[in-house]
N, C-alpha and C. Protein backbone atom coordinates (compact mmCIF):
# COMPACT_ATOMS: atom_id res chain seq x y z
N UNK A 1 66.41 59.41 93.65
CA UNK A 1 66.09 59.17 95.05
C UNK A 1 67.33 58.90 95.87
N UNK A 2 68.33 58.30 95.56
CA UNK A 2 69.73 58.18 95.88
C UNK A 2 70.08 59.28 96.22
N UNK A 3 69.63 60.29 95.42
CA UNK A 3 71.31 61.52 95.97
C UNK A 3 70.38 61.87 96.94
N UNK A 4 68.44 61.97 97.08
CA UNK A 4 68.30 62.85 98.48
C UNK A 4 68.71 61.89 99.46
N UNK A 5 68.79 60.90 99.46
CA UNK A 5 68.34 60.12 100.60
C UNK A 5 69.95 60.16 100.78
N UNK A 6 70.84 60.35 100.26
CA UNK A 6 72.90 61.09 100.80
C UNK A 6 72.71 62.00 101.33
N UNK A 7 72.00 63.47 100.61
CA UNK A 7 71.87 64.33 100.99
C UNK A 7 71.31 64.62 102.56
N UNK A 8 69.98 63.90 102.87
CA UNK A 8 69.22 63.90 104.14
C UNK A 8 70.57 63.11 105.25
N UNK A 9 71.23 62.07 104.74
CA UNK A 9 71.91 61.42 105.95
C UNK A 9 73.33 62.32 106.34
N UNK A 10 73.82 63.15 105.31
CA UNK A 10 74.70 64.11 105.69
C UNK A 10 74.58 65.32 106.72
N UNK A 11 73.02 65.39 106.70
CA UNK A 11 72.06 66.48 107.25
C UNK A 11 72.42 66.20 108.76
N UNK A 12 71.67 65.05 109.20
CA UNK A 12 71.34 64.30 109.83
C UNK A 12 72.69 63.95 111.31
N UNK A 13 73.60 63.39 109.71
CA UNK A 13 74.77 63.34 110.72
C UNK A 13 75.84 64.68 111.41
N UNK A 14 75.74 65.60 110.24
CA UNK A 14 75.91 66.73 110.70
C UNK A 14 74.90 67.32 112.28
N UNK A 15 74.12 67.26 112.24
CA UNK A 15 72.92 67.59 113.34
C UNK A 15 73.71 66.52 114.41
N UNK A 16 73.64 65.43 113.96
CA UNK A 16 74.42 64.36 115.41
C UNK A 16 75.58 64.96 115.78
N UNK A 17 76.22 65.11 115.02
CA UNK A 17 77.63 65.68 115.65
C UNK A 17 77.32 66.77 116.63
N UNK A 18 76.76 68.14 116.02
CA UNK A 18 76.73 69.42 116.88
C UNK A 18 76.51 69.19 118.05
N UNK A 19 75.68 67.32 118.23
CA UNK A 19 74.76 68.00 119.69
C UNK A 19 75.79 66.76 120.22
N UNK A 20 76.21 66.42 120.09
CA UNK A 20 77.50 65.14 120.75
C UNK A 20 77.89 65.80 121.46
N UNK A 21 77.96 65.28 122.89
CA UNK A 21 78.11 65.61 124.40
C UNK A 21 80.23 65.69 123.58
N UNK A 22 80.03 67.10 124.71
CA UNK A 22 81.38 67.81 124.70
C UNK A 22 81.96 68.14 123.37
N UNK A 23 81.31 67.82 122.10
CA UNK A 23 81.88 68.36 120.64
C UNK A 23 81.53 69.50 120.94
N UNK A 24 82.67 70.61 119.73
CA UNK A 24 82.12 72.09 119.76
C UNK A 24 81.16 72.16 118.77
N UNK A 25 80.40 72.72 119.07
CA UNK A 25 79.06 73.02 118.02
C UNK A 25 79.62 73.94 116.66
N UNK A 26 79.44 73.51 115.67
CA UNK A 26 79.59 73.86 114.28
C UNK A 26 79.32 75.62 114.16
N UNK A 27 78.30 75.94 114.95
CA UNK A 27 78.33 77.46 114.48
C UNK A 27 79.14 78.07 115.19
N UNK A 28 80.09 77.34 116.04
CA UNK A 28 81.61 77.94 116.06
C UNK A 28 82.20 78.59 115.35
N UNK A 29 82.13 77.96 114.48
CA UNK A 29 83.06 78.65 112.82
C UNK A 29 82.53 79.63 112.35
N UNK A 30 81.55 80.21 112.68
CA UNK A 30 80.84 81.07 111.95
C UNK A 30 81.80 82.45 112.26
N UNK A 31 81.87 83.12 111.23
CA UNK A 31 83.03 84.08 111.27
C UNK A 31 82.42 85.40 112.58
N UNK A 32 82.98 85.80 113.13
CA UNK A 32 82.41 86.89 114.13
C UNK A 32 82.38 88.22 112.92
N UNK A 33 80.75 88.98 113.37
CA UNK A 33 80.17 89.68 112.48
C UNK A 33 81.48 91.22 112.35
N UNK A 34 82.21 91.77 113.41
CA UNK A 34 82.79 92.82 113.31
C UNK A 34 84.33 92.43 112.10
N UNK A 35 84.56 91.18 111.87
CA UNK A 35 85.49 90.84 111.17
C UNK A 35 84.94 90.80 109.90
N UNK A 36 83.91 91.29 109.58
CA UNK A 36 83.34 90.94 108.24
C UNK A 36 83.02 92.10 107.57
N UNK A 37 83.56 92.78 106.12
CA UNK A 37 82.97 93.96 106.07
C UNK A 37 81.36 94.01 105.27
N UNK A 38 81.37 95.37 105.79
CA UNK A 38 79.78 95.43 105.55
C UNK A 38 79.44 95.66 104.04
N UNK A 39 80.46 96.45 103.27
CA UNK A 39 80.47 96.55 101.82
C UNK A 39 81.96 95.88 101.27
N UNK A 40 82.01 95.75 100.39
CA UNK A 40 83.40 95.30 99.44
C UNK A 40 82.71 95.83 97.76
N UNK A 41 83.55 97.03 97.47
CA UNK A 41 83.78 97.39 96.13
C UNK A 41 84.97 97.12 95.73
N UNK A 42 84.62 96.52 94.01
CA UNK A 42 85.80 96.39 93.04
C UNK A 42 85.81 96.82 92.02
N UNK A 43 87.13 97.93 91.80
CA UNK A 43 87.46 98.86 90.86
C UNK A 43 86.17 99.78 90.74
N UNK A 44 86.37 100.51 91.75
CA UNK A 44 85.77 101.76 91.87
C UNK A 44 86.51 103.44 91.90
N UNK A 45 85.55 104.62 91.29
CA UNK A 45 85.97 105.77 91.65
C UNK A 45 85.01 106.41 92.24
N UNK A 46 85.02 106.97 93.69
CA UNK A 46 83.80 108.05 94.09
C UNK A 46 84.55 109.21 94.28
N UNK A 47 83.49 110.36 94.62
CA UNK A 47 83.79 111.61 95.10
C UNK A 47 83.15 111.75 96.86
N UNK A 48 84.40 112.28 97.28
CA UNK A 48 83.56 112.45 98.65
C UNK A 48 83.66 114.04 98.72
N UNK A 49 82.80 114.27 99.38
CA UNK A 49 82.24 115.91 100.12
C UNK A 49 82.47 116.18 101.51
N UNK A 50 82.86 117.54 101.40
CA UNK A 50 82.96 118.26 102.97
C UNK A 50 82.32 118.93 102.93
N UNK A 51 80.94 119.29 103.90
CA UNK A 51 80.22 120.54 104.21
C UNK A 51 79.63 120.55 102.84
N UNK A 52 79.27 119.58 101.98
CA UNK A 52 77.81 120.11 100.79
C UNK A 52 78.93 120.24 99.35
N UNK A 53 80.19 120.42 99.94
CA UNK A 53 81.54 120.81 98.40
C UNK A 53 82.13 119.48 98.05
N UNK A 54 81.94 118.93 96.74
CA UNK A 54 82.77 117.67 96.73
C UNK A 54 84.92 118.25 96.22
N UNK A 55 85.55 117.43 97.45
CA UNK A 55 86.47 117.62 97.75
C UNK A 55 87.72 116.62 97.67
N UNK A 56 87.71 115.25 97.37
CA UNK A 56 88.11 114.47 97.25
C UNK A 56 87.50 113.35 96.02
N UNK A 57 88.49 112.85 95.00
CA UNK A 57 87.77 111.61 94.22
C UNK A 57 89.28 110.35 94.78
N UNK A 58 88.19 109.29 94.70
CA UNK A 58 89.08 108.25 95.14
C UNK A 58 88.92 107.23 94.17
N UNK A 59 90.25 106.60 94.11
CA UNK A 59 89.99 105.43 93.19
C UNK A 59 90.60 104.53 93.23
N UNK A 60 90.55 103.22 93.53
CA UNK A 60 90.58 102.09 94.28
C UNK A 60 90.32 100.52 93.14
N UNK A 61 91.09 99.41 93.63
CA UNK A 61 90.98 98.44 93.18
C UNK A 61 90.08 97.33 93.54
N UNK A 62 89.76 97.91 95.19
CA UNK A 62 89.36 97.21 96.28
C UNK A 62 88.74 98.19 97.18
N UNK A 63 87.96 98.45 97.48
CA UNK A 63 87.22 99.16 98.77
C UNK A 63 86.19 98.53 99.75
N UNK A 64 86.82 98.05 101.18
CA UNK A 64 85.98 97.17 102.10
C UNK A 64 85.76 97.88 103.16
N UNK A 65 84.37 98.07 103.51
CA UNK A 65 84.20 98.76 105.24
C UNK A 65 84.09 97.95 105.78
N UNK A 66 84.76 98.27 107.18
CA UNK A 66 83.79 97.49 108.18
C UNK A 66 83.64 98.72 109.22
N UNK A 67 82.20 98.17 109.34
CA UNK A 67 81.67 99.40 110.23
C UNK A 67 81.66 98.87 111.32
N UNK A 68 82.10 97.45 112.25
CA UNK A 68 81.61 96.69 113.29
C UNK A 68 82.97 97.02 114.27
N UNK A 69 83.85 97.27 113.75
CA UNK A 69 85.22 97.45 113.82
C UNK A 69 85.20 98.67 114.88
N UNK A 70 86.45 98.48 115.66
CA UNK A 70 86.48 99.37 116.80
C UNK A 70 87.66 99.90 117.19
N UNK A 71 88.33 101.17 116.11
CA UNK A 71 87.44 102.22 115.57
C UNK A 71 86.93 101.66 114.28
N UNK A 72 85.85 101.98 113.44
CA UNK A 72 85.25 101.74 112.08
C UNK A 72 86.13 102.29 111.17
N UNK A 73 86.50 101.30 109.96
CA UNK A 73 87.53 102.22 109.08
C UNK A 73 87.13 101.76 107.82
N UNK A 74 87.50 102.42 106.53
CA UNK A 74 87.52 102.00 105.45
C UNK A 74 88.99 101.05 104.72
N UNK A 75 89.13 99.98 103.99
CA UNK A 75 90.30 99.88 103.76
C UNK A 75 90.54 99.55 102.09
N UNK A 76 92.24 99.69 102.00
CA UNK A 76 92.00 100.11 100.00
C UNK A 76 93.62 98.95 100.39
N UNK A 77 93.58 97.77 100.34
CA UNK A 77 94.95 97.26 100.16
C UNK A 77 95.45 96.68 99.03
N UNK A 78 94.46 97.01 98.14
CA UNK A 78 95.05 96.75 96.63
C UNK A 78 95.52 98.21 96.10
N UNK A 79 96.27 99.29 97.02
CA UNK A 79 96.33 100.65 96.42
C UNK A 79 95.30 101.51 96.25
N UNK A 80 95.63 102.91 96.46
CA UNK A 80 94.66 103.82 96.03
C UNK A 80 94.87 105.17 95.63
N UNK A 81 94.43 105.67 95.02
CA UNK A 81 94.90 106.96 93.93
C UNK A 81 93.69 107.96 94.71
N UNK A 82 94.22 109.25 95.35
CA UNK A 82 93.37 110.46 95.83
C UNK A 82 93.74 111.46 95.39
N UNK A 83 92.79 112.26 94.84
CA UNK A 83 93.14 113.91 94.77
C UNK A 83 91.99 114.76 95.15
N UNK A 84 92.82 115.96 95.89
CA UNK A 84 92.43 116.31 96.86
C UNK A 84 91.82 118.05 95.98
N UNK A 85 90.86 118.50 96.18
CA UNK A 85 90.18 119.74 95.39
C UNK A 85 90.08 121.01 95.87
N UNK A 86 90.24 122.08 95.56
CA UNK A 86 89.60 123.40 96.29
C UNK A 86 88.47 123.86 95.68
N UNK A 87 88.09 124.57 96.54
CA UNK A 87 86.55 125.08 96.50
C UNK A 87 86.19 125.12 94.69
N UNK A 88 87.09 125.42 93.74
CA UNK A 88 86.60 125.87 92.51
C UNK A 88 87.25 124.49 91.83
N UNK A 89 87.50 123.18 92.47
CA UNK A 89 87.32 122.01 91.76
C UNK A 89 89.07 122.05 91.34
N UNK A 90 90.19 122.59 91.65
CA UNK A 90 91.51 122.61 91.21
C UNK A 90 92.51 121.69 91.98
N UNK A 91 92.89 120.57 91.41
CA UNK A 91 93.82 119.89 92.34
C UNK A 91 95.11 120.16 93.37
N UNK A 92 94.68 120.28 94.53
CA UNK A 92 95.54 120.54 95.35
C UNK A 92 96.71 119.52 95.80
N UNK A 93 96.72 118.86 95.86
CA UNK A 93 97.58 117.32 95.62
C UNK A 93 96.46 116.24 95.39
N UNK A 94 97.47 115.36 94.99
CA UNK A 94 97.04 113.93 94.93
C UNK A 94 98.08 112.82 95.66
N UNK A 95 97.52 111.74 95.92
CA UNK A 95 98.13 110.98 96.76
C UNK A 95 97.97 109.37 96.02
N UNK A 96 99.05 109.16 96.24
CA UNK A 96 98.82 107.65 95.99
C UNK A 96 99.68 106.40 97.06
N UNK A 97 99.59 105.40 96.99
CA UNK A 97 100.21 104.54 98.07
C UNK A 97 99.72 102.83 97.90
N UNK A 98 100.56 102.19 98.12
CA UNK A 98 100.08 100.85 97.71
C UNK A 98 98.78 100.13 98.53
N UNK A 99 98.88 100.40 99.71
CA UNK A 99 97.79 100.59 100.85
C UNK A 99 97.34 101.56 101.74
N UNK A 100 96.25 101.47 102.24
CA UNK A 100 95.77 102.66 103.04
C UNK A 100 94.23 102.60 103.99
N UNK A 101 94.47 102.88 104.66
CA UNK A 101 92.98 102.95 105.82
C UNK A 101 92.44 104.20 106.12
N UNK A 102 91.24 104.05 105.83
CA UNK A 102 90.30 105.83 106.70
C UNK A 102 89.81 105.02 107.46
N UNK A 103 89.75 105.73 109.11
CA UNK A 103 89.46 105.53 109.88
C UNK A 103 87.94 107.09 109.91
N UNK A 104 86.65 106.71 109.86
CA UNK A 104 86.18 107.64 109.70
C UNK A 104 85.31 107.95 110.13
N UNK A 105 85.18 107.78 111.37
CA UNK A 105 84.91 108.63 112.55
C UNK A 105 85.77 109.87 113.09
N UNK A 106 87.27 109.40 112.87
CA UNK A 106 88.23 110.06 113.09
C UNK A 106 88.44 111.02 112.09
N UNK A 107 88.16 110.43 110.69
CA UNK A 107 88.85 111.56 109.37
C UNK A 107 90.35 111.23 109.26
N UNK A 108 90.73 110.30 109.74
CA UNK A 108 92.22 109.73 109.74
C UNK A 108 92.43 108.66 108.61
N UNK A 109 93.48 109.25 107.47
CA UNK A 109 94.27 108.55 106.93
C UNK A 109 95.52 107.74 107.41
N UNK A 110 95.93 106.58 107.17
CA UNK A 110 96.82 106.03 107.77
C UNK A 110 97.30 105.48 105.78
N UNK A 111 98.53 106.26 105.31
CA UNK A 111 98.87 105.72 104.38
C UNK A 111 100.40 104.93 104.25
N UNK A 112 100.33 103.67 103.58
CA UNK A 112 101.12 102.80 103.85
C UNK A 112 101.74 102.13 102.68
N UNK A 113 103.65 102.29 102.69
CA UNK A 113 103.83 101.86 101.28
C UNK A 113 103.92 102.24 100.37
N UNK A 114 105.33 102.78 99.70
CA UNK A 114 105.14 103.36 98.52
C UNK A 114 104.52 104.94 98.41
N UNK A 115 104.52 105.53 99.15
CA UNK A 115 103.71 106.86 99.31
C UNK A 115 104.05 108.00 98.72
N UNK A 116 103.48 108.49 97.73
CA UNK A 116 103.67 109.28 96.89
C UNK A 116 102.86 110.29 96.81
N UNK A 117 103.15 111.71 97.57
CA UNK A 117 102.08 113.13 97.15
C UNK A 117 102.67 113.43 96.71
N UNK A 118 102.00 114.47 95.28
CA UNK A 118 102.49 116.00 94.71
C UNK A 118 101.21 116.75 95.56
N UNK A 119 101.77 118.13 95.35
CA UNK A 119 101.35 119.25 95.21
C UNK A 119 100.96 120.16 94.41
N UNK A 120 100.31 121.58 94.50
CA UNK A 120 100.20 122.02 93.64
C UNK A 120 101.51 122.93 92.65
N UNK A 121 102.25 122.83 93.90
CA UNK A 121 103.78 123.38 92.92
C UNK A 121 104.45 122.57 92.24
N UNK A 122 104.19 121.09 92.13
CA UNK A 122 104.99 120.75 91.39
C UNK A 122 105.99 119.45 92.48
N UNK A 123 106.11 119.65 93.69
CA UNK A 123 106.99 119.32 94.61
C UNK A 123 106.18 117.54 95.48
N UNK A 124 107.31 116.96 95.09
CA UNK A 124 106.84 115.57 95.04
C UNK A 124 107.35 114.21 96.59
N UNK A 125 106.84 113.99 97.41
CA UNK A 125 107.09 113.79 99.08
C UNK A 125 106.50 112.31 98.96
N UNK A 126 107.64 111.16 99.22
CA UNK A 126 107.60 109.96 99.14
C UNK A 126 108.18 109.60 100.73
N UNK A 127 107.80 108.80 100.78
CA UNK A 127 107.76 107.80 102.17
C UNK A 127 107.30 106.34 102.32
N UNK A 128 107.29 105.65 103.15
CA UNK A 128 106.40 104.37 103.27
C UNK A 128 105.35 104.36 104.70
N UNK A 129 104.91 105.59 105.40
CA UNK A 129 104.36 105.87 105.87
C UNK A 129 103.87 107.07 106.17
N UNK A 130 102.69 107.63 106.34
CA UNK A 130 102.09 109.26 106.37
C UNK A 130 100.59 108.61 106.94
N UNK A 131 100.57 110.02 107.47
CA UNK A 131 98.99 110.29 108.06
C UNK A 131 98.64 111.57 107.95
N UNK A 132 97.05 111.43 107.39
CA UNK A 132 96.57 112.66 106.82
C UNK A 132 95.23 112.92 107.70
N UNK A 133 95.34 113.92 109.14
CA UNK A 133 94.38 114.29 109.81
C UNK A 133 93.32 115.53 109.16
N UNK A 134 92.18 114.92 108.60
CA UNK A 134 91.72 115.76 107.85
C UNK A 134 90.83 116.94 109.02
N UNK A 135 90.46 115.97 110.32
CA UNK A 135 89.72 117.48 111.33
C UNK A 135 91.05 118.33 111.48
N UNK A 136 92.34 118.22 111.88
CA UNK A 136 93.45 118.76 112.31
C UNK A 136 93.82 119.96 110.85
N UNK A 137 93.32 119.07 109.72
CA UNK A 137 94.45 119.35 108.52
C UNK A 137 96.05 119.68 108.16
N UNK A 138 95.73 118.25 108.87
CA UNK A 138 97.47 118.48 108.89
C UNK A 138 98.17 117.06 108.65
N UNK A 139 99.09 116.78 107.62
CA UNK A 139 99.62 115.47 107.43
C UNK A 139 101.03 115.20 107.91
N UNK A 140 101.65 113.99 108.71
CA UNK A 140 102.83 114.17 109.28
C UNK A 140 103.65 112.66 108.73
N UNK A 141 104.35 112.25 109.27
CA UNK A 141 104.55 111.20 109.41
C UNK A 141 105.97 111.27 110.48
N UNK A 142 106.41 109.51 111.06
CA UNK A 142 107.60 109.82 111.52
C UNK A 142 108.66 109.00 110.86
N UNK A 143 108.39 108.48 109.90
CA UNK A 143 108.82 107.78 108.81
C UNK A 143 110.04 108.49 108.04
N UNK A 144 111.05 107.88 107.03
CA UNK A 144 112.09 108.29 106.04
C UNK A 144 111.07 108.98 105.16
N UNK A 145 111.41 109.78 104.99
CA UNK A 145 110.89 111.11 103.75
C UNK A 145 111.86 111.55 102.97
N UNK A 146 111.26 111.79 101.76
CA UNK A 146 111.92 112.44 100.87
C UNK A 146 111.31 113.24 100.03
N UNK A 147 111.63 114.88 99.95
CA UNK A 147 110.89 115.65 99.28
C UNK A 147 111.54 116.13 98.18
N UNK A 148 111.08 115.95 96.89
CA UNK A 148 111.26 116.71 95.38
C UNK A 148 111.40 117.62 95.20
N UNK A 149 111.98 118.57 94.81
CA UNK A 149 111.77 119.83 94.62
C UNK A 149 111.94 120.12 93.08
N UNK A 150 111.55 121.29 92.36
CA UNK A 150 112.54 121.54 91.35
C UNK A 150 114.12 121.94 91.61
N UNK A 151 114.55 122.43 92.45
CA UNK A 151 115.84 122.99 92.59
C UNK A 151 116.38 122.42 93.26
N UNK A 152 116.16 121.21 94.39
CA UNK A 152 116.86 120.74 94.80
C UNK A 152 115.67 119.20 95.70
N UNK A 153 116.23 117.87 96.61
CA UNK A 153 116.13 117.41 97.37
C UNK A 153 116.37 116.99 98.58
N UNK A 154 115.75 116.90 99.36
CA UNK A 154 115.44 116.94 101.13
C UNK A 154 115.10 115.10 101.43
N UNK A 155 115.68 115.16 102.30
CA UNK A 155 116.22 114.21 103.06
C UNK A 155 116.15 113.59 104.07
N UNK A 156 115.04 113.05 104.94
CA UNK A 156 114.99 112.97 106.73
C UNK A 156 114.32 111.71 107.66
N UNK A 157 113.60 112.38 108.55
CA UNK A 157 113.11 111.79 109.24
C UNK A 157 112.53 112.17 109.78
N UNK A 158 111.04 111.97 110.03
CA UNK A 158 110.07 112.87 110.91
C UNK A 158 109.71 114.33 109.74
N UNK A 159 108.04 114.66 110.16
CA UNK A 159 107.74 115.40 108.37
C UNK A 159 106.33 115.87 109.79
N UNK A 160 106.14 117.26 109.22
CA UNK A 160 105.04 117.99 109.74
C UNK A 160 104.31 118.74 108.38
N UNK A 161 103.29 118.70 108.07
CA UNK A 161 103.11 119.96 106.61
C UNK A 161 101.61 120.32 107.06
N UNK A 162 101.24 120.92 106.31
CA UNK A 162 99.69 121.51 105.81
C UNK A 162 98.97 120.31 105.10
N UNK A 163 97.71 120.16 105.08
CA UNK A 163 97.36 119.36 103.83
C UNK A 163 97.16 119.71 102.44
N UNK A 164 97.65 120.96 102.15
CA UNK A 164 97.75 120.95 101.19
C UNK A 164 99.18 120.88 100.78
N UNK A 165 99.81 120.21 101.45
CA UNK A 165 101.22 120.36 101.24
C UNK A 165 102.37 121.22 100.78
N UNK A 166 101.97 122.77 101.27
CA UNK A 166 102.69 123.61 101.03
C UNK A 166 103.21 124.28 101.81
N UNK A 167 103.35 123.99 102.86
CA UNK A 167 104.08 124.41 103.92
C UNK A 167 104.80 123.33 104.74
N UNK A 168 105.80 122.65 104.78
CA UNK A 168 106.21 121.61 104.84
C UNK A 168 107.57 121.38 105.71
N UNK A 169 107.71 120.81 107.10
CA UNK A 169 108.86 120.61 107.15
C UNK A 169 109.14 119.53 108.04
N UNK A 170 110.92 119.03 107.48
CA UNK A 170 111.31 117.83 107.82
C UNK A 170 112.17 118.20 109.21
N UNK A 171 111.46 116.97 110.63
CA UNK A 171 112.12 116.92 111.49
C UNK A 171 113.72 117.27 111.94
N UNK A 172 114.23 115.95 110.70
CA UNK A 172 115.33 115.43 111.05
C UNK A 172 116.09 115.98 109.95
N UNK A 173 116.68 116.26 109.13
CA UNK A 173 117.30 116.01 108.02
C UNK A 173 118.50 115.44 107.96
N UNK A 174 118.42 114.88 106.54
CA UNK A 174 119.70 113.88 106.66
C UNK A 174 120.87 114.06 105.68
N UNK A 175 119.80 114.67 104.85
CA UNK A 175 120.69 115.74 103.43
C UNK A 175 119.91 116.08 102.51
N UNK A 176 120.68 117.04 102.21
CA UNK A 176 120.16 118.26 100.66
C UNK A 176 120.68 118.20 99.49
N UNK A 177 120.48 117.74 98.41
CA UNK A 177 120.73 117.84 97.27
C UNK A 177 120.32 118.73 96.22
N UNK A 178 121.03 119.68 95.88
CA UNK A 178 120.78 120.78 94.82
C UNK A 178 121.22 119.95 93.29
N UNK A 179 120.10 121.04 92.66
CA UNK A 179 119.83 120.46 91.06
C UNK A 179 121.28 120.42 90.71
N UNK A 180 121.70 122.63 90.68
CA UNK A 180 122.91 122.94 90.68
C UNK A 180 124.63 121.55 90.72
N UNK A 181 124.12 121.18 92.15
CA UNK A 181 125.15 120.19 92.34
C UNK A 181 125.62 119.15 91.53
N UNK A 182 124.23 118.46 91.26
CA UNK A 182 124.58 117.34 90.31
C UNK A 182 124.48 117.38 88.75
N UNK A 183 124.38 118.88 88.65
CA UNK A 183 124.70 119.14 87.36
C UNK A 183 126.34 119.19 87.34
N UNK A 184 126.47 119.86 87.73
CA UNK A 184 128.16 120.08 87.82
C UNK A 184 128.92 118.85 88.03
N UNK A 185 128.14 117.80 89.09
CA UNK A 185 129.08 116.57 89.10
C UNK A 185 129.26 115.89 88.09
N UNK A 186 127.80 115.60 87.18
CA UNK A 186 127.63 115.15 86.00
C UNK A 186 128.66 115.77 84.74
N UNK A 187 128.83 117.31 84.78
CA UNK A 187 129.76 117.90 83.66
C UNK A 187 130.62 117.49 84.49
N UNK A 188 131.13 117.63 85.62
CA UNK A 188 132.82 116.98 86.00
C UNK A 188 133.24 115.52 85.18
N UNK A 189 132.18 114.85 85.62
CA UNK A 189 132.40 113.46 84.96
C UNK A 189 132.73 113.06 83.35
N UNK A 190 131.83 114.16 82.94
CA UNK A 190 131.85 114.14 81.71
C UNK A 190 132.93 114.44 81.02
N UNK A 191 133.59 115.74 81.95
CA UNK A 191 134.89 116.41 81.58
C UNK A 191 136.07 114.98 81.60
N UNK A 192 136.24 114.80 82.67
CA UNK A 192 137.19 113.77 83.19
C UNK A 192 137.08 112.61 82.37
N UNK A 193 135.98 112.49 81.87
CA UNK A 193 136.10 110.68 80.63
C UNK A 193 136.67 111.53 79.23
N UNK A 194 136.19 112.89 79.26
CA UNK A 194 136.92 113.16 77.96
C UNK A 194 138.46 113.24 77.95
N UNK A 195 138.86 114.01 79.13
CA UNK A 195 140.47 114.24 79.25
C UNK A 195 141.01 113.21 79.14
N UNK A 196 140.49 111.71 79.96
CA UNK A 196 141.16 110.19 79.49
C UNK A 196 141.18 110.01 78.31
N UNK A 197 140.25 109.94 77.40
CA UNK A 197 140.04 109.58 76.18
C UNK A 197 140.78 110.50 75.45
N UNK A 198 140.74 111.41 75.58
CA UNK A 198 142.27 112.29 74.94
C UNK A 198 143.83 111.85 75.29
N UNK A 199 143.86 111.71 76.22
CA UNK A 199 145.21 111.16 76.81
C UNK A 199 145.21 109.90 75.86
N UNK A 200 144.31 108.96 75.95
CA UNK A 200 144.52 107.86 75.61
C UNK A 200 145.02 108.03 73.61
N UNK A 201 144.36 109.27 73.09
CA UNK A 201 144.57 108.78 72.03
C UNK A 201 145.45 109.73 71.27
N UNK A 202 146.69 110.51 72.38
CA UNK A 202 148.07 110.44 72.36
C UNK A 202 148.85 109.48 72.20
């Protein structure tokens, strides 16, 4: 009988307070509904679809909507791993990034951090910022880029491509590095510690 009769006077005094001339009333605090998301998944993978074709699988540590939000977006800030499909199910890139938002009304990626696409050639485009307009189809950023190649690397600032990332080009550039090149610097080097070490053991 003790703990209700704590319980009821906590009630009670709580209720006194709210209505106490000039206190703020307690459901103040109550969090405003557009700050709240409407789902929260953990460690999930889905597939999403365009037009009836599934085209995208996503996979996530964290996945929270809020739909109250203005614009409505999805968000993944524990990282998220995408790859992107053609019609006969073949990976056209994949994307990954430590954080990221769909805005999806828009079809707008906003990827953030760590940003890492391949392609289907092989050719690998890091940044810490990109956006992937999927009505436009077209991903840009105005961010430091750097693109992989097999034969050589690219260098810049400011990035326009395709979404499938094969048509690709950098604003600004800042420099080019061929495979070629740093092979040769590497045998220079190599050459040059041997010629010492010969000298030396004259």
């Amino acid at each position: 009988m003790k703990s209700i009769t704590i319980s009821v006077g906590i009630v009670m005094l709580l209720l006194f307070y709210s209505c106490g001339g000039g206190k703020t009333p307690i459901a103040d605090a109550i969090i405003e509904r557009d700050s709240l998301a409407v789902m929260e998944t953990l460690g999930m993978t889905t597939l999403v679809s365009d037009s009836g074709v599934i085209r995208y699988k996503i996979d996530a540590d964290e996945w929270l909507i809020f739909d109250k939000k203005e614009p409505s977006y999805w968000s993944f800030e524990k990282g998220v791993y995408v790859e992107q499909f053609d019609s006969v199910f073949q990976v056209q890139a994949s994307i990954k990034a430590d954080t990221a938002y769909y805005y999806d009304k828009d079809k707008l990626w906003k990827l953030v951090s760590n940003v890492s696409i391949q392609n289907l050639k092989g050719e690998i485009f890091e940044t810490d910022l990109m956006y992937w307009d999927q009505k436009t189809e077209k991903v840009y950023s105005d961010a430091f880029v750097k693109i992989i190649m097999p034969d050589k690397t690219i260098t810049g600032y400011g990035f326009d491509s395709n979404q499938q990332m094969t048509q690709s080009e950098i604003r600004n550039i800042q420099g080019i590095f061929y495979v070629d090149e740093e092979e040769v610097s590497v045998e220079n080097t190599i050459q040059e510690d041997n010629e010492e070490a010969n000298v030396d053991d004259l």
